[in-house]
C-alpha atoms as a PDB file:
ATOM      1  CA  UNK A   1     -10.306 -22.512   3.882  1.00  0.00           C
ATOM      2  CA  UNK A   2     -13.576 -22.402   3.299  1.00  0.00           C
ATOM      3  CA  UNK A   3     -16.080 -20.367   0.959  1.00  0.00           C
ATOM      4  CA  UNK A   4     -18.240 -17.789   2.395  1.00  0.00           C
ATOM      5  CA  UNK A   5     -21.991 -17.917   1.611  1.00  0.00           C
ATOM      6  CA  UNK A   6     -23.238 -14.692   0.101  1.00  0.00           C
ATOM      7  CA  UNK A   7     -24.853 -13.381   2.995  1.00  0.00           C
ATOM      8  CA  UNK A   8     -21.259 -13.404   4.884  1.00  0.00           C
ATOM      9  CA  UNK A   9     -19.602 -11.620   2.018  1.00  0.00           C
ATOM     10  CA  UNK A  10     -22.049  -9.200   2.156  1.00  0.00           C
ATOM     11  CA  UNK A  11     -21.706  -8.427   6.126  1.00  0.00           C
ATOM     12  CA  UNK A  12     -17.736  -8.618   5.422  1.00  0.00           C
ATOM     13  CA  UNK A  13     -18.233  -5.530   2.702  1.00  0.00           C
ATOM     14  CA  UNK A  14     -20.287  -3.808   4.916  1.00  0.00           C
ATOM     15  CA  UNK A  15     -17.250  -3.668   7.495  1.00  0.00           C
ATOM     16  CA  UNK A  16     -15.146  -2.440   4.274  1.00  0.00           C
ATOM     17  CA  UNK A  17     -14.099   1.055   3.117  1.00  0.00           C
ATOM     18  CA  UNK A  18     -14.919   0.853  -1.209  1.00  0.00           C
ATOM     19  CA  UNK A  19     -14.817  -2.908  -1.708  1.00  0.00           C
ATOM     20  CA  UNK A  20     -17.406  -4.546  -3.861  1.00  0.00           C
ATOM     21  CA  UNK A  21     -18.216  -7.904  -4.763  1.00  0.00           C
ATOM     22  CA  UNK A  22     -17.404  -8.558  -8.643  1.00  0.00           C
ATOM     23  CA  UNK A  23     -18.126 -12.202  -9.251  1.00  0.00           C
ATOM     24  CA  UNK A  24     -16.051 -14.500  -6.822  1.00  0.00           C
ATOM     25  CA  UNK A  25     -14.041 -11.888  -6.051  1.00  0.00           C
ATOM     26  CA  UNK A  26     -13.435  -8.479  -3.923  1.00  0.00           C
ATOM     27  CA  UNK A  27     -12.390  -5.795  -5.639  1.00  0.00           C
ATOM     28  CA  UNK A  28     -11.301  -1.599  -4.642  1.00  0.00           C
ATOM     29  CA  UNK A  29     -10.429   0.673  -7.392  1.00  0.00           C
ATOM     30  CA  UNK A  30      -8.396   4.004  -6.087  1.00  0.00           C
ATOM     31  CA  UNK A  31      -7.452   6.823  -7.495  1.00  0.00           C
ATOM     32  CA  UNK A  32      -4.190   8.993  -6.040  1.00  0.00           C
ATOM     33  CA  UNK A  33      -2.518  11.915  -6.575  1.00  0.00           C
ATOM     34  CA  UNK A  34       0.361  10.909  -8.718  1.00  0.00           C
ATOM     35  CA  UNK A  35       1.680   7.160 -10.270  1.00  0.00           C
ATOM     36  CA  UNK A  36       4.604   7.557  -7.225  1.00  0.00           C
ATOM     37  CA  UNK A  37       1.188   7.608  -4.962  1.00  0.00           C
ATOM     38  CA  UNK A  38      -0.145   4.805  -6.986  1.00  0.00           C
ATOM     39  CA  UNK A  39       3.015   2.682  -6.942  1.00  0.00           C
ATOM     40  CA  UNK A  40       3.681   3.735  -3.116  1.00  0.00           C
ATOM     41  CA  UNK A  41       0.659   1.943  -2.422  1.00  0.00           C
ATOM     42  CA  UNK A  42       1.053  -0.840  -5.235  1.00  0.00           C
ATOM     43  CA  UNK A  43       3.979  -1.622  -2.771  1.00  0.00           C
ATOM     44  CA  UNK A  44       2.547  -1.459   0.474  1.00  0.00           C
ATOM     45  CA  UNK A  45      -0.330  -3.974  -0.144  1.00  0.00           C
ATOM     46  CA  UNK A  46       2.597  -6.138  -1.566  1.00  0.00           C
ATOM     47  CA  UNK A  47       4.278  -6.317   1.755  1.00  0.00           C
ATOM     48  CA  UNK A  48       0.859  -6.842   3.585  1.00  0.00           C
ATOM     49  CA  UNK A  49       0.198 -10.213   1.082  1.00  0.00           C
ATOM     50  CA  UNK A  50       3.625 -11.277   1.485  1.00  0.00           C
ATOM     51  CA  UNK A  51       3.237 -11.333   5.098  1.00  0.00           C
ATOM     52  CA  UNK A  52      -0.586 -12.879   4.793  1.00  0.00           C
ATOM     53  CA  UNK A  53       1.225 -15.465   1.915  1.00  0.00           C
ATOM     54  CA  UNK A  54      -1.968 -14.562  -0.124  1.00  0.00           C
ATOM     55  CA  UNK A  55      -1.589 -12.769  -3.038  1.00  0.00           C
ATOM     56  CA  UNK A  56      -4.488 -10.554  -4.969  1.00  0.00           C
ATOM     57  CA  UNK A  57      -4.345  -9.703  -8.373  1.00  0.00           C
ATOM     58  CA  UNK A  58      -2.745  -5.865  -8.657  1.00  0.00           C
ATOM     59  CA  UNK A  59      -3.635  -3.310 -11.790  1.00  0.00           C
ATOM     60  CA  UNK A  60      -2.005   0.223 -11.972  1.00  0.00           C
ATOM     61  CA  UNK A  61      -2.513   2.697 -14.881  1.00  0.00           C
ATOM     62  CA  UNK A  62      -1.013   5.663 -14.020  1.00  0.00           C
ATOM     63  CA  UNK A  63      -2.714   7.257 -10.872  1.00  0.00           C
ATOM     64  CA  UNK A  64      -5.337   4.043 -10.487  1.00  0.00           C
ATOM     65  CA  UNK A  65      -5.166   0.958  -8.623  1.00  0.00           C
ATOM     66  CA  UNK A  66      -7.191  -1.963  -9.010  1.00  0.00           C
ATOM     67  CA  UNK A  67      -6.896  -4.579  -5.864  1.00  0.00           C
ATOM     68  CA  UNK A  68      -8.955  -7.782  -6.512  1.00  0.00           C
ATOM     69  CA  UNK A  69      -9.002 -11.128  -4.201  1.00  0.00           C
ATOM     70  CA  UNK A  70     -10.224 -14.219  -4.295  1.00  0.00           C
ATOM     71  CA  UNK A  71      -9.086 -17.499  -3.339  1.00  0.00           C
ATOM     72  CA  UNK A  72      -8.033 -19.214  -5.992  1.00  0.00           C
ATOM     73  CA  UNK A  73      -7.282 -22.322  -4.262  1.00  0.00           C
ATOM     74  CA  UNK A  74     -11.251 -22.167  -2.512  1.00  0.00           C
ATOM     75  CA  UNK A  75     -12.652 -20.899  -5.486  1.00  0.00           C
ATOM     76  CA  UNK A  76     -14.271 -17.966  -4.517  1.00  0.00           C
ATOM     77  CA  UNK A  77     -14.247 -15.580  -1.721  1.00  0.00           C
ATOM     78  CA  UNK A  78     -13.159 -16.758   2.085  1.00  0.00           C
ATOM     79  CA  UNK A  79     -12.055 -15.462   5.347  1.00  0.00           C
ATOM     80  CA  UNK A  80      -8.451 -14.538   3.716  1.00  0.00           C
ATOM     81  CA  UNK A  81      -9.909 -12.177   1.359  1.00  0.00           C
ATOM     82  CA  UNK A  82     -11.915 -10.136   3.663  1.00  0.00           C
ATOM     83  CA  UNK A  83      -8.971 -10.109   6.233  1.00  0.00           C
ATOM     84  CA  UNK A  84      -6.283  -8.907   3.580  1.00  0.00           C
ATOM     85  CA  UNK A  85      -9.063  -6.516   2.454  1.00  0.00           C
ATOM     86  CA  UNK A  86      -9.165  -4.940   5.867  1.00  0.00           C
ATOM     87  CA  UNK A  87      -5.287  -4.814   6.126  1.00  0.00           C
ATOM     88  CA  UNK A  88      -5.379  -3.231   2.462  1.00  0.00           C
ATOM     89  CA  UNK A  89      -7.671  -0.656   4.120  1.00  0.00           C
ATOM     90  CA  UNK A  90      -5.073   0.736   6.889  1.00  0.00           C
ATOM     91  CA  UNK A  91      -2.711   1.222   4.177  1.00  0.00           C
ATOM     92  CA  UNK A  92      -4.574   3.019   1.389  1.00  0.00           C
ATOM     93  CA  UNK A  93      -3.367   6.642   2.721  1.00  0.00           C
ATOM     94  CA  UNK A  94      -4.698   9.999   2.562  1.00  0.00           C
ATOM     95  CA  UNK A  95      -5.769  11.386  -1.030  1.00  0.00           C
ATOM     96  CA  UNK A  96      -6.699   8.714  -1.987  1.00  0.00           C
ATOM     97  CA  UNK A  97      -9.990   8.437  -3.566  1.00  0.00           C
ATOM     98  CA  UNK A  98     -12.334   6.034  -5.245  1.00  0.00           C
ATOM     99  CA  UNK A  99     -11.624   5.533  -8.783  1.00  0.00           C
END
């Protein structure tokens, strides 16, 4: 897959709920209720990368979740990481909040 040119990042976050770019990557940083809220979650984007066999880098400290993609193998930020991104999105839940 190919990388995306900075202008189509940019239209891709636009479509997003909290992602930024950070580099050649897409990151969303949540805060929930509890660590089971956290984990819950932690879980749920699991399955959806599993399914999408594209995996983001996860990082949970208590009640906080960082979710950051990129693709490694593209070097940068493609198609993949904006779709996962928006599958990510369906699943974040309610009370959940930017961090």
């Amino acid at each position: 897959m190919s990388l995306l040119d900075a202008e189509a990042v940019d239209r891709g976050l636009a479509a997003l709920d909290g992602w930024e770019r950070d580099g050649d990557a897409i990151v969303r940083r949540l805060r929930f209720a509890d660590f089971r809220a956290a984990i819950d979650f932690v879980g749920r984007v699991a399955d959806l990368a599993d399914a999408a066999d594209h995996h983001p880098d996860l990082f949970n400290s208590y009640r906080r979740v960082e979710v950051r993609l990129t693709s490694h193998d593209a070097g940068g930020i493609t198609r993949r990481d904006l779709d996962l991104a928006e599958r990510i999105d369906g699943v974040v839940g309610e009370g959940a909040e930017p961090a």
